[in-house]
N, C-alpha and C. Protein backbone atom coordinates (compact mmCIF):
# COMPACT_ATOMS: atom_id res chain seq x y z
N UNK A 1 29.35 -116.73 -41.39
CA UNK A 1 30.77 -116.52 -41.64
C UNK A 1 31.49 -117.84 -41.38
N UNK A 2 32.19 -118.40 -42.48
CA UNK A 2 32.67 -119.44 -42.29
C UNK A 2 34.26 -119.38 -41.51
N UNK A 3 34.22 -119.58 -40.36
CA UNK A 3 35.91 -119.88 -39.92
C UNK A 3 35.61 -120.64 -39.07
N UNK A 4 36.54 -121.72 -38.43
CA UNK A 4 36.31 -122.67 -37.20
C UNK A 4 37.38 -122.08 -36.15
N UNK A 5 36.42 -120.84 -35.28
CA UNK A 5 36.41 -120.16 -33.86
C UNK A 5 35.96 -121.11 -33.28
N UNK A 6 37.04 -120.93 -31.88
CA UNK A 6 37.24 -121.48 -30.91
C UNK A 6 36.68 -120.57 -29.36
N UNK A 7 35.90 -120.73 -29.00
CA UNK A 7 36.17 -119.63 -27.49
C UNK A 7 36.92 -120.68 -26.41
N UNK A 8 37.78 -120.27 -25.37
CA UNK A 8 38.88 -121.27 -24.64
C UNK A 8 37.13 -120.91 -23.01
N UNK A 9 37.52 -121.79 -23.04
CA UNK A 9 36.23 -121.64 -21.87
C UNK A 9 36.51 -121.60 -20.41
N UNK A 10 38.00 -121.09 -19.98
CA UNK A 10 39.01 -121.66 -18.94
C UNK A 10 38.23 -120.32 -17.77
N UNK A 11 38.40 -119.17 -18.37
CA UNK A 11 38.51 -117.70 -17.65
C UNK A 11 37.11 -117.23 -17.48
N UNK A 12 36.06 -117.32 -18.43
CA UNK A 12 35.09 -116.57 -18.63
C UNK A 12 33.62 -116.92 -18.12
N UNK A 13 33.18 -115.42 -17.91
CA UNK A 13 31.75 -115.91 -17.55
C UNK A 13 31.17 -115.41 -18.47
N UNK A 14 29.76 -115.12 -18.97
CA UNK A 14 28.91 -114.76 -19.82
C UNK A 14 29.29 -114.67 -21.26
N UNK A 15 29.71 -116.60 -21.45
CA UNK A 15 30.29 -117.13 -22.31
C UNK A 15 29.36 -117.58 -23.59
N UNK A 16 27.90 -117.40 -22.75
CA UNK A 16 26.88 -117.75 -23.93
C UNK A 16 26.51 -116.08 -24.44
N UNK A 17 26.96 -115.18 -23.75
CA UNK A 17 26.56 -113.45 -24.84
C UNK A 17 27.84 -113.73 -26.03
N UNK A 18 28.65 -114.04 -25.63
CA UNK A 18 29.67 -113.80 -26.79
C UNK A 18 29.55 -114.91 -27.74
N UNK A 19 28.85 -116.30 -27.30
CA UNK A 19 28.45 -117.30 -28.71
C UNK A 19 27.62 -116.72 -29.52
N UNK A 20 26.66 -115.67 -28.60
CA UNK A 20 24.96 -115.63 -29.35
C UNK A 20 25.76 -114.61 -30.12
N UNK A 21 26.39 -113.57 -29.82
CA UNK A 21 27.30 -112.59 -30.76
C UNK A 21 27.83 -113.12 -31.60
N UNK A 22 28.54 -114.18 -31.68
CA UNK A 22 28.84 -114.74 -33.08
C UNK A 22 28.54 -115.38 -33.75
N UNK A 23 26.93 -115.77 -33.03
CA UNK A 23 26.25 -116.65 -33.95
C UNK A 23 25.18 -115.51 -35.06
N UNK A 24 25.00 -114.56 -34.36
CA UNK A 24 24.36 -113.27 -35.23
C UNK A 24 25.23 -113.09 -36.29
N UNK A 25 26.21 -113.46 -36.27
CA UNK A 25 27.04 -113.10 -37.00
C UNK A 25 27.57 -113.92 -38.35
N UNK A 26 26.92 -115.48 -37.99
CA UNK A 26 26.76 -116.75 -38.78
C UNK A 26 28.27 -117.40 -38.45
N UNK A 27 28.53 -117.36 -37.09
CA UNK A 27 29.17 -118.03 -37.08
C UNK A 27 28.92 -119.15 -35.75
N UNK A 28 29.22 -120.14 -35.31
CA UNK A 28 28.60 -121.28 -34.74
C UNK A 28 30.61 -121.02 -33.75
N UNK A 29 30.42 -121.03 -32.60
CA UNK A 29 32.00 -120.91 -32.14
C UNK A 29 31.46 -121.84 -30.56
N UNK A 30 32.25 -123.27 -30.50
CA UNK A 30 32.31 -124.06 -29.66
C UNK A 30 33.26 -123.34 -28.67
N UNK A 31 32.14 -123.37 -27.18
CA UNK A 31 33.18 -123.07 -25.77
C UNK A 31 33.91 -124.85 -25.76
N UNK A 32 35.29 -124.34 -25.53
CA UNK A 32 36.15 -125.46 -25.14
C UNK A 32 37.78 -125.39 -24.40
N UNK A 33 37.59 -126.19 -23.50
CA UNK A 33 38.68 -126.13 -22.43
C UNK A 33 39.95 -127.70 -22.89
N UNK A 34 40.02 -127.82 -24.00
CA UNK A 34 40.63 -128.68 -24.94
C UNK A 34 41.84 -128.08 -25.41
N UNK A 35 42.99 -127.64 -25.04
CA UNK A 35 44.01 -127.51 -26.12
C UNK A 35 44.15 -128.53 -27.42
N UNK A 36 44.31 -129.03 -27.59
CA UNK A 36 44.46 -129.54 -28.85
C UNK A 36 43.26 -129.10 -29.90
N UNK A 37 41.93 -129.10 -29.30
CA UNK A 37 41.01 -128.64 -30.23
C UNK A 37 40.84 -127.01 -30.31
N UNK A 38 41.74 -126.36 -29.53
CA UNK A 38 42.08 -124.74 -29.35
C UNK A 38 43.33 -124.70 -30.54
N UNK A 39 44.38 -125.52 -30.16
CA UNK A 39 45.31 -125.47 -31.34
C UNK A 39 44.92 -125.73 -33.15
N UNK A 40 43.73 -126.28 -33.32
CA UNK A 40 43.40 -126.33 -34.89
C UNK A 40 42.44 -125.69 -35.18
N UNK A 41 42.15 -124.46 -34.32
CA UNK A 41 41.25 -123.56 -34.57
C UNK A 41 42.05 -122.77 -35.78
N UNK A 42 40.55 -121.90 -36.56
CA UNK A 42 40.98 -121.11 -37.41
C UNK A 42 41.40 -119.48 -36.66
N UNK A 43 40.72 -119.52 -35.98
CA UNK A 43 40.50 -118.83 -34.75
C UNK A 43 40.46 -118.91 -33.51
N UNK A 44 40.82 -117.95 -32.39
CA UNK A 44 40.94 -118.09 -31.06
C UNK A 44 40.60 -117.14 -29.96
N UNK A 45 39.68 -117.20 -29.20
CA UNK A 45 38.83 -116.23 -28.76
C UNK A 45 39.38 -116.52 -26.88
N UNK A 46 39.53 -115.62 -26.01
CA UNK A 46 40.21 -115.64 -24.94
C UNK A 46 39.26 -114.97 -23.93
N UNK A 47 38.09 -114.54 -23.65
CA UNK A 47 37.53 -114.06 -22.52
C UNK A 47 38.35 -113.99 -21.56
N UNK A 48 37.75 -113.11 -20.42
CA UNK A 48 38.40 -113.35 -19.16
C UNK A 48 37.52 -112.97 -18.16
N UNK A 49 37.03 -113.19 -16.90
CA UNK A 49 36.27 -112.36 -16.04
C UNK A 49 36.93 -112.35 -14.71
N UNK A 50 37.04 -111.64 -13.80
CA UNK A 50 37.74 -111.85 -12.75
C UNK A 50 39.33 -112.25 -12.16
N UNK A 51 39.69 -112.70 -11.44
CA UNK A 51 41.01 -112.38 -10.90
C UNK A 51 42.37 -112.97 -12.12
N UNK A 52 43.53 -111.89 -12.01
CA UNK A 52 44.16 -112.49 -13.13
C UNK A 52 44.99 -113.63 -12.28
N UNK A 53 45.56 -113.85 -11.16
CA UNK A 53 46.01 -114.48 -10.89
C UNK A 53 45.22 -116.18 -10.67
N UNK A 54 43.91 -116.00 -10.45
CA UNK A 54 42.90 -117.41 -10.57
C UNK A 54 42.94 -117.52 -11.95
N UNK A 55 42.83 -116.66 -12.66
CA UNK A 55 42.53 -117.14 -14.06
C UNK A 55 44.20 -117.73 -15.06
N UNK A 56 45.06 -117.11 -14.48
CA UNK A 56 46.54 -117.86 -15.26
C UNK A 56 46.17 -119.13 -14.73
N UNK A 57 45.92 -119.36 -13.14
CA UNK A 57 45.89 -120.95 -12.56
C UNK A 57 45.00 -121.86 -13.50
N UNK A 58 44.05 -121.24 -13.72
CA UNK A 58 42.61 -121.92 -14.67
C UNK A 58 43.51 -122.54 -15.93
N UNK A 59 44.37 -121.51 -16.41
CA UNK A 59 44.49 -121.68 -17.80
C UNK A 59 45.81 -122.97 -17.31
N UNK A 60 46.56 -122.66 -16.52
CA UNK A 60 47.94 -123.50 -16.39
C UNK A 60 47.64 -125.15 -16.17
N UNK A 61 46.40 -125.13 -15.20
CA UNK A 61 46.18 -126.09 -15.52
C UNK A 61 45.31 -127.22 -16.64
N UNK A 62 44.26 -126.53 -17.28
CA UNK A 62 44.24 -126.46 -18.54
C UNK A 62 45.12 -126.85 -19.83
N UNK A 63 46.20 -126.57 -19.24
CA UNK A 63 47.50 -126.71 -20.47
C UNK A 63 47.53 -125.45 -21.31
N UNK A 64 47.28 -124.29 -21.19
CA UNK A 64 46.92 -123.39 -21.95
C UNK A 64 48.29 -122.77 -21.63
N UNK A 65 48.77 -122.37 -20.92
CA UNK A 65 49.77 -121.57 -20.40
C UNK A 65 50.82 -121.35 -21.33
N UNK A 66 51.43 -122.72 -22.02
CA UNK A 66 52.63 -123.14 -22.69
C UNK A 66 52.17 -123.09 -24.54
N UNK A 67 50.46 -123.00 -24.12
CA UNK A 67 50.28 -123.44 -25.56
C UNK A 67 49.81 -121.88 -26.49
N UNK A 68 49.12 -121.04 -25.44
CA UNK A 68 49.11 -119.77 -26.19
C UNK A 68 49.70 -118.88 -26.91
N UNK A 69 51.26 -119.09 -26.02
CA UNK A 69 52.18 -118.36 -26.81
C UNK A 69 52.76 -118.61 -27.67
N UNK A 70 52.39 -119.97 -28.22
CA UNK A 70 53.18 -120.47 -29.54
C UNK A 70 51.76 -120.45 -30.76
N UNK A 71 50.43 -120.02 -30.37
CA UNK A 71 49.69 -120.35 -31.67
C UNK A 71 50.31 -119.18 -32.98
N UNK A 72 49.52 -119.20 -33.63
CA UNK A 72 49.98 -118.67 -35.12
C UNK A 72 48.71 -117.67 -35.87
N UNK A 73 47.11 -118.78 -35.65
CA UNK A 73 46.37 -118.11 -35.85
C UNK A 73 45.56 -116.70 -35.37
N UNK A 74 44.79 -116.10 -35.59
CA UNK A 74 44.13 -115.09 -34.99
C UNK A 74 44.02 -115.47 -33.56
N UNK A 75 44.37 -114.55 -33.01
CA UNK A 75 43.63 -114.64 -31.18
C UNK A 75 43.42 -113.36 -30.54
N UNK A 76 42.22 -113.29 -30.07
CA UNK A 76 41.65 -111.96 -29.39
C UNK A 76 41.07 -112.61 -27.86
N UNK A 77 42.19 -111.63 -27.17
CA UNK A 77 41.57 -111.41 -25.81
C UNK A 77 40.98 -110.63 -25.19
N UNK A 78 39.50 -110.87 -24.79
CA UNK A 78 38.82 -109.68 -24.31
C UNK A 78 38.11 -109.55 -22.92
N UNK A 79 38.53 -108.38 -22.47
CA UNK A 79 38.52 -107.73 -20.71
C UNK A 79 39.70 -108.44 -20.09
N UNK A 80 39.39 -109.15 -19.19
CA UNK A 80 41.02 -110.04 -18.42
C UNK A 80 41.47 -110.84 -19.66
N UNK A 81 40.89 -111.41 -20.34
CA UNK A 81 41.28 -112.10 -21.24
C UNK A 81 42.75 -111.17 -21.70
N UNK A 82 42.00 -109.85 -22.75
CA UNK A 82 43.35 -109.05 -22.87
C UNK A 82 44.71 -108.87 -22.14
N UNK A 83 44.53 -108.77 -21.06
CA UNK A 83 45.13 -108.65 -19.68
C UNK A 83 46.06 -109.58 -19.38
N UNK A 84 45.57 -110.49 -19.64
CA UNK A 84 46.48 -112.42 -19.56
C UNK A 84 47.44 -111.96 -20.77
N UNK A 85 47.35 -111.26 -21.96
CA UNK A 85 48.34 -111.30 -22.69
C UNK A 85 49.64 -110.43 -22.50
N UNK A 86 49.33 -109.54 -21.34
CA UNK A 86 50.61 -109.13 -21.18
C UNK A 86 51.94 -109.77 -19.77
N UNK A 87 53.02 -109.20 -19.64
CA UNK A 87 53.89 -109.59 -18.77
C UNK A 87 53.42 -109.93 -17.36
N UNK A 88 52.62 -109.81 -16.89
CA UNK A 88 52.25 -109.58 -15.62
C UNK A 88 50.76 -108.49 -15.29
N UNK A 89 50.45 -108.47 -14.32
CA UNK A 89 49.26 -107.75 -13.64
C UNK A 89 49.81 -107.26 -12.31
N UNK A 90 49.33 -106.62 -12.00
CA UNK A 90 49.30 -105.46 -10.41
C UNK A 90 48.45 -106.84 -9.39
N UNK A 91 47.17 -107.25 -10.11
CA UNK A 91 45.90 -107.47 -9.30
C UNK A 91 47.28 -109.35 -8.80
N UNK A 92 47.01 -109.17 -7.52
CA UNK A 92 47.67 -110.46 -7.04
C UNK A 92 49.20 -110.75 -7.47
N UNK A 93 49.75 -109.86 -7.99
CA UNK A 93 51.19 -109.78 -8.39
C UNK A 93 51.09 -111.16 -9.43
N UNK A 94 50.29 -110.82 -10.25
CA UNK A 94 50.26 -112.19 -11.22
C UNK A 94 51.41 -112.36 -12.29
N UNK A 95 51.89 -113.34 -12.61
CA UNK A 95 52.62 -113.14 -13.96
C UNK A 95 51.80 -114.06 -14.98
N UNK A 96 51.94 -113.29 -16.20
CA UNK A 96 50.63 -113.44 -17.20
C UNK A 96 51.60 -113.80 -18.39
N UNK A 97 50.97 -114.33 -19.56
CA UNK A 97 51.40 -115.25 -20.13
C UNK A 97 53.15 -114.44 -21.22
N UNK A 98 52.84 -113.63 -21.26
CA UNK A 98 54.26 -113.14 -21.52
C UNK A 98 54.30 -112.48 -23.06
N UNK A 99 53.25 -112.48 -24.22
CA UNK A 99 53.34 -112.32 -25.34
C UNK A 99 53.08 -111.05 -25.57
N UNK A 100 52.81 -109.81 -24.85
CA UNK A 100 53.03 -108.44 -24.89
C UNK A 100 53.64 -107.90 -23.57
N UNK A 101 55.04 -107.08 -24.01
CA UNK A 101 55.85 -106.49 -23.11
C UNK A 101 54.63 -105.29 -22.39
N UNK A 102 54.62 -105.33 -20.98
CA UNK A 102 54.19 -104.56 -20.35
C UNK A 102 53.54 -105.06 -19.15
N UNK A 103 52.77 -104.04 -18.16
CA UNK A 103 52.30 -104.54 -17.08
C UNK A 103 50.74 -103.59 -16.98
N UNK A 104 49.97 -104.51 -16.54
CA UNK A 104 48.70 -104.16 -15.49
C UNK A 104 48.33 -103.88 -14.76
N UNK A 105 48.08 -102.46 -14.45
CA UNK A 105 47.75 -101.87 -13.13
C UNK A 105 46.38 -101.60 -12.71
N UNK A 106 46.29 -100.96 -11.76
CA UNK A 106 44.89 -101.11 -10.98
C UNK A 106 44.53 -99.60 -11.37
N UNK A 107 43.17 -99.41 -11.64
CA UNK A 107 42.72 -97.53 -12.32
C UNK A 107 42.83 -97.34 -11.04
N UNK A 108 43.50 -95.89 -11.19
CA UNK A 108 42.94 -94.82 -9.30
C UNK A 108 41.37 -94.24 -9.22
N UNK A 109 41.70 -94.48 -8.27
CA UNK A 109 40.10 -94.26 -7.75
C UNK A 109 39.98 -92.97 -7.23
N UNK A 110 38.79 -92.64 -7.71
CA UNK A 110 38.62 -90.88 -7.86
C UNK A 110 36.95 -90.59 -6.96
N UNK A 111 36.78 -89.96 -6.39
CA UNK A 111 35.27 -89.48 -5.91
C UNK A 111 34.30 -89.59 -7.25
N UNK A 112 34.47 -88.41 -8.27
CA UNK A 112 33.77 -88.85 -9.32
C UNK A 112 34.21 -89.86 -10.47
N UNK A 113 35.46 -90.76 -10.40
CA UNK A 113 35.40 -91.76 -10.73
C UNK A 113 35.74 -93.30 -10.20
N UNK A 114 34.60 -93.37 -10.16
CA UNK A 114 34.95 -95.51 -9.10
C UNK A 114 35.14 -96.13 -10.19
N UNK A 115 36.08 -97.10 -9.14
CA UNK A 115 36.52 -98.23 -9.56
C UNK A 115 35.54 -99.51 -8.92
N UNK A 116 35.13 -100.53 -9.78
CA UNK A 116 35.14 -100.66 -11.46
C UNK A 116 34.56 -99.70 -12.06
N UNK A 117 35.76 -99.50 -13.54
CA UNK A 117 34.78 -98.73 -14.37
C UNK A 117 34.04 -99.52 -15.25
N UNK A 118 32.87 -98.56 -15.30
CA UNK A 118 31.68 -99.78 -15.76
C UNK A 118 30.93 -98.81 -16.33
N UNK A 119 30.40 -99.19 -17.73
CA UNK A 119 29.47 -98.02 -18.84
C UNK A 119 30.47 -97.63 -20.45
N UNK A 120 29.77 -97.25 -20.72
CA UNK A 120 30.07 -96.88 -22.23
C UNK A 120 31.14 -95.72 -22.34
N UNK A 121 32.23 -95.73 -22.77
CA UNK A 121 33.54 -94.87 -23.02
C UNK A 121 33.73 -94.89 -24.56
N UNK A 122 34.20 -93.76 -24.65
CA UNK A 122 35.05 -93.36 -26.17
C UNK A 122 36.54 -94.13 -26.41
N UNK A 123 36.40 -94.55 -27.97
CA UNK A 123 37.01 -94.93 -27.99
C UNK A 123 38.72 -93.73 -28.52
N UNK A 124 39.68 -93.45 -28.51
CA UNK A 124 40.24 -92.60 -29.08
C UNK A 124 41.49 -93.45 -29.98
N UNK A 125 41.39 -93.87 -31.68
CA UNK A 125 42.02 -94.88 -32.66
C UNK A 125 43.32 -93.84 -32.74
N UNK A 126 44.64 -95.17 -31.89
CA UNK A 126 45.68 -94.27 -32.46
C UNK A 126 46.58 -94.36 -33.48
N UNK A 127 45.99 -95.97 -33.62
CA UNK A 127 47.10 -96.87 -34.99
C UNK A 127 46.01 -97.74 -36.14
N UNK A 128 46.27 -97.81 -37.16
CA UNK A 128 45.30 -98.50 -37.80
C UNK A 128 45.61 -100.07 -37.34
N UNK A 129 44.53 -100.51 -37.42
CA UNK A 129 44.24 -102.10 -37.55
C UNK A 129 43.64 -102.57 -37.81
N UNK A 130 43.44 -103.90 -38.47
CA UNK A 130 42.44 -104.61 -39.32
C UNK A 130 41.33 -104.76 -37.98
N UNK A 131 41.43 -104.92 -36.98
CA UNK A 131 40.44 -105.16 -35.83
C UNK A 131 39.17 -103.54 -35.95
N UNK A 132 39.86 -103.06 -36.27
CA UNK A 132 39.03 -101.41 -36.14
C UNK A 132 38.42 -100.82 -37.39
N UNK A 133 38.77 -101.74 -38.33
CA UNK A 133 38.23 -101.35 -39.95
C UNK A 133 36.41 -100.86 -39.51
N UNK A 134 36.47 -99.63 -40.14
CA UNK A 134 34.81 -99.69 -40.14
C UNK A 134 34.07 -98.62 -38.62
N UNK A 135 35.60 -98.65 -38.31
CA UNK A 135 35.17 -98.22 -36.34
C UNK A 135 35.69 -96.71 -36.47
N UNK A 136 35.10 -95.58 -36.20
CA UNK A 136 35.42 -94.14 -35.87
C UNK A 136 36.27 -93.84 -34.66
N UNK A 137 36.87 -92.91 -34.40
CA UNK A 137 37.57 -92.11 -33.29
C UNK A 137 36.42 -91.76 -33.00
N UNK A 138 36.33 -92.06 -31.56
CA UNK A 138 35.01 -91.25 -30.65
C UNK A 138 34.00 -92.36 -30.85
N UNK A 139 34.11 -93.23 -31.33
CA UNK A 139 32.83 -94.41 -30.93
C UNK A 139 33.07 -95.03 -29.50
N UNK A 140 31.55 -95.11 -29.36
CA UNK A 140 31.50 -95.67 -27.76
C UNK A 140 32.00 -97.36 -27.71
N UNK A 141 32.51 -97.96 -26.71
CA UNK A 141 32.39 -99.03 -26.52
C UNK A 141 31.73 -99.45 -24.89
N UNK A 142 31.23 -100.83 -24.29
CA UNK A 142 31.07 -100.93 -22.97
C UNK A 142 31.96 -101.57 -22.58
N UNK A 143 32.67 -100.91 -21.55
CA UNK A 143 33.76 -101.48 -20.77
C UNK A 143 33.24 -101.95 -18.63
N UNK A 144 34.28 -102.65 -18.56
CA UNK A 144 33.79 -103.34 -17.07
C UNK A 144 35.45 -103.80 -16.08
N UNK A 145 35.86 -102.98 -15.82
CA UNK A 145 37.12 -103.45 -15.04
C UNK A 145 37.51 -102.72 -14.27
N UNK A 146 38.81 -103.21 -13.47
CA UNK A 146 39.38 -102.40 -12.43
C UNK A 146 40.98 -102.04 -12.62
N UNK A 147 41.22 -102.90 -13.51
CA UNK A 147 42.79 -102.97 -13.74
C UNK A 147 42.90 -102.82 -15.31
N UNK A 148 43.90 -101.84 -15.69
CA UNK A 148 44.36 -101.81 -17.15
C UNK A 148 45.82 -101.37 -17.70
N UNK A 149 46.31 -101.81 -18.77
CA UNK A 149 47.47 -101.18 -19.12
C UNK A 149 47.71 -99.97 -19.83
N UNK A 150 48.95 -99.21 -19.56
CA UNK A 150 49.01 -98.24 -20.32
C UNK A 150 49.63 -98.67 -21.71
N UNK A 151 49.20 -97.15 -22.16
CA UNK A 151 49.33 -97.56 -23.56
C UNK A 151 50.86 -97.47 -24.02
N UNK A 152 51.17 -98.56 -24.75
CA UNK A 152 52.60 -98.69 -25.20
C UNK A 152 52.69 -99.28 -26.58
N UNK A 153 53.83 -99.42 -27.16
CA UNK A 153 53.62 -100.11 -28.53
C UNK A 153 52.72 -100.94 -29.57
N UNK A 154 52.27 -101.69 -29.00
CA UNK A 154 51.14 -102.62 -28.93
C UNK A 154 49.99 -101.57 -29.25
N UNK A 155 49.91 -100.71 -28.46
CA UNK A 155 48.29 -100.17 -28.19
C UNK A 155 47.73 -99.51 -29.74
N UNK A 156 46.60 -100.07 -30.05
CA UNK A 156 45.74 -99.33 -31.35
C UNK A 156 44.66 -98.36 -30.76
N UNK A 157 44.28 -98.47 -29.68
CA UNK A 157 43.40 -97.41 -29.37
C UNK A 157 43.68 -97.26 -27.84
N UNK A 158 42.97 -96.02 -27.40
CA UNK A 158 43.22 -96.22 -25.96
C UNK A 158 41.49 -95.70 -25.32
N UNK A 159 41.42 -95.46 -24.22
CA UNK A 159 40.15 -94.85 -23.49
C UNK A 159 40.40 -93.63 -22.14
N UNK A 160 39.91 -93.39 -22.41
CA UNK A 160 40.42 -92.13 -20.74
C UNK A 160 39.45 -92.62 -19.66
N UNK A 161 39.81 -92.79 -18.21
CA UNK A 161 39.28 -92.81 -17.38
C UNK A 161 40.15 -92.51 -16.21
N UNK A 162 40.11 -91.59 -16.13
CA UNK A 162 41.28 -91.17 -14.45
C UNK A 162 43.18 -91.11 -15.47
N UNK A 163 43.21 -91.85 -16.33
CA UNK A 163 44.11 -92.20 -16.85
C UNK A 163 43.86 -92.53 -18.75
N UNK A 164 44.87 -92.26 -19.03
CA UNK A 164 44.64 -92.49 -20.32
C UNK A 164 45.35 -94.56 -20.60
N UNK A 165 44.14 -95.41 -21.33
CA UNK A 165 44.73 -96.82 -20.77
C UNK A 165 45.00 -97.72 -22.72
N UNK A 166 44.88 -98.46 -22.33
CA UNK A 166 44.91 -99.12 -23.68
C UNK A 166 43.49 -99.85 -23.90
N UNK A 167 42.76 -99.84 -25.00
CA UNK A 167 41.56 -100.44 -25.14
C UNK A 167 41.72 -101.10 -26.58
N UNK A 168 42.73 -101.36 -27.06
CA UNK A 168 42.89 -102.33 -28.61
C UNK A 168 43.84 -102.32 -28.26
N UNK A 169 45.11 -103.91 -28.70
CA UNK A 169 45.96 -103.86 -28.39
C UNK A 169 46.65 -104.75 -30.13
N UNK A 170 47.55 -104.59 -30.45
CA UNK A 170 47.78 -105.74 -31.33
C UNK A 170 49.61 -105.71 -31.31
N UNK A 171 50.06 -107.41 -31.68
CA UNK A 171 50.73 -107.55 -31.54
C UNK A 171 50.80 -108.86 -32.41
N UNK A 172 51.49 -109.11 -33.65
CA UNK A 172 51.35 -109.84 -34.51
C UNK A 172 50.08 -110.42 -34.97
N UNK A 173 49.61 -111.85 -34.36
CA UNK A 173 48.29 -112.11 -34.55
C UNK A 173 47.52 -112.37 -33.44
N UNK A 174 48.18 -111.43 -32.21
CA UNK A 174 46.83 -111.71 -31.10
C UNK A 174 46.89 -110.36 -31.06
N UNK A 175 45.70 -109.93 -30.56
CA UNK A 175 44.66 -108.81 -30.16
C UNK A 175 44.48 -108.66 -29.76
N UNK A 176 43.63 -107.79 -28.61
CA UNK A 176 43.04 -107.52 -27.28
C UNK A 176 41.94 -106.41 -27.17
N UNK A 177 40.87 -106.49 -26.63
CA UNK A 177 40.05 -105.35 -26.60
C UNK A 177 39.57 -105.15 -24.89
N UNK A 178 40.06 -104.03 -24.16
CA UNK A 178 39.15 -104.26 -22.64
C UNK A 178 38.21 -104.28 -22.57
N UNK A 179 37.40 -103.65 -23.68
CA UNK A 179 35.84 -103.64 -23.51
C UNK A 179 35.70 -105.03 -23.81
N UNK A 180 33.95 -105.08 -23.71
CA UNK A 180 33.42 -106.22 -24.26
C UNK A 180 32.62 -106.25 -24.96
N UNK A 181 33.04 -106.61 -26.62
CA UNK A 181 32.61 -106.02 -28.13
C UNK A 181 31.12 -107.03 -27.92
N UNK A 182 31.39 -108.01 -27.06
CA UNK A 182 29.87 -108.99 -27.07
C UNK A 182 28.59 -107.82 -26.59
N UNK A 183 28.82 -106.79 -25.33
CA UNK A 183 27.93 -106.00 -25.04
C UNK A 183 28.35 -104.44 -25.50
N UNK A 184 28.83 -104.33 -26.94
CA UNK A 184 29.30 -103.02 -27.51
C UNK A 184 28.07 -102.29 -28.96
N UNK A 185 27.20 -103.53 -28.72
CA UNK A 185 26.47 -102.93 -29.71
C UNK A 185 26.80 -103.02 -30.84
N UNK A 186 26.55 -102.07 -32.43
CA UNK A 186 26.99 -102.20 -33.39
C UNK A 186 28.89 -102.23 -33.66
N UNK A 187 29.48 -101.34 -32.82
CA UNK A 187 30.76 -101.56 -32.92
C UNK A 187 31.56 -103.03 -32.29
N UNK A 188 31.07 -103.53 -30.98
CA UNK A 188 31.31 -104.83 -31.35
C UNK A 188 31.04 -105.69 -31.82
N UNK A 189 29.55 -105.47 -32.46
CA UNK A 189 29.50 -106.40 -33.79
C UNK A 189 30.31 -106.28 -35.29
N UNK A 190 30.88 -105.07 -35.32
CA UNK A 190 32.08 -104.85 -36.01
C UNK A 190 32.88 -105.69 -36.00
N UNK A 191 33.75 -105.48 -34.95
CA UNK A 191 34.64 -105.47 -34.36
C UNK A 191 35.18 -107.26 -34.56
N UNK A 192 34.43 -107.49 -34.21
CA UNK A 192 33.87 -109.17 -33.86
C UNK A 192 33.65 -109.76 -35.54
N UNK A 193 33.12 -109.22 -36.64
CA UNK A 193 33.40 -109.39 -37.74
C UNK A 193 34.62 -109.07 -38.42
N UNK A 194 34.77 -107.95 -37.88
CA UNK A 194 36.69 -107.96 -38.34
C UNK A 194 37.25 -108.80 -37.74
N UNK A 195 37.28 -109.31 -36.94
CA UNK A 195 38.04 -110.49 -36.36
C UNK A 195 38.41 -111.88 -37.07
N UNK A 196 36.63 -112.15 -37.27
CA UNK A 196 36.45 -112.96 -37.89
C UNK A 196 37.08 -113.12 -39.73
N UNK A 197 37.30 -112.34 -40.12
CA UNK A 197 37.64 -111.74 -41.36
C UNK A 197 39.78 -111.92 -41.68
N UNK A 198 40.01 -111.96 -40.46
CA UNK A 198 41.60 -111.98 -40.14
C UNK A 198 42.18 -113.66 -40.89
């Protein structure tokens, strides 16, 4: 697949599952902590793993902070990655980069459900989007977190766990998925081709 994807390499760990995912996919996508070579991407890929408040610092100093919210092209953020795109987070009273109205909270924690949630969930499609072309109501995805948003304008799909949360998010041309379409199997190899396809 010809596009020149970018992955931002600031936030993420298991940064080589999501190359080898898009290299199955024929596409070749350089990890890079470069704004300027993030800004002439055809594409823009946002991981995230761990704390949102370490990870805005990662990106701020980076130069990323000022520069995300002005790109134009495709951008998908996925797990914290997603997370960084809205107003703020719960986890460390973070404030996050600002390009979807809303906030991030922490899932409640239940006897039969712990936090992190971690394993394969349904997906439930509530808005169409070019990100989901190809994807059913009730397909599984694998998800891994502790903190998520509810679903609000933005949201294309959501997931139930203790709470009903947002698991696709779109908002002009950035995106968001909590799962992680790199370990989703055939639907994030979808998923990940619709992307690419934007």
């Amino acid at each position: 697949m010809s596009t020149d994807t970018v992955i931002i390499g600031c936030c993420g760990a298991n940064l080589a599952s999501l190359a080898f995912a898009l290299q199955r996919l024929g596409c070749d996508a350089p990890i890079s902590e470069d704004p300027e070579r993030v800004r002439r991407a055809s594409h823009v890929i946002l991981p995230g793993v761990g704390a949102a408040d370490a990870a805005m610092s990662r990106l701020d100093r980076a130069g990323f902070t000022e520069l995300l919210p002005t790109l134009t092209q495709p951008v998908l953020g996925i797990c914290l990655g997603m997370q960084l795109l809205f107003d703020a987070s719960a986890e460390d009273e973070a404030s996050c980069l600002g390009i979807i109205d809303g906030r991030v909270d922490a899932l409640p924690q239940a006897p039969d459900l712990p936090v992190p949630h971690m394993g394969w969930n349904q997906l439930d499609i509530d808005a169409k989007t070019p990100l989901l072309r190809d994807i059913a109501d009730g397909d599984y995805a694998y998800f891994v977190h502790s903190y998520a948003a509810a679903a609000g304008a933005s949201t294309r799909a959501t997931a139930e766990y203790g709470v009903t949360f947002s698991a696709v998010v779109e908002q002009d041309n950035f995106f968001g998925t909590q799962f992680h379409p790199e370990r989703s199997a055939s639907l994030g190899a979808t998923l990940l081709a619709n992307f690419l396809e934007l």
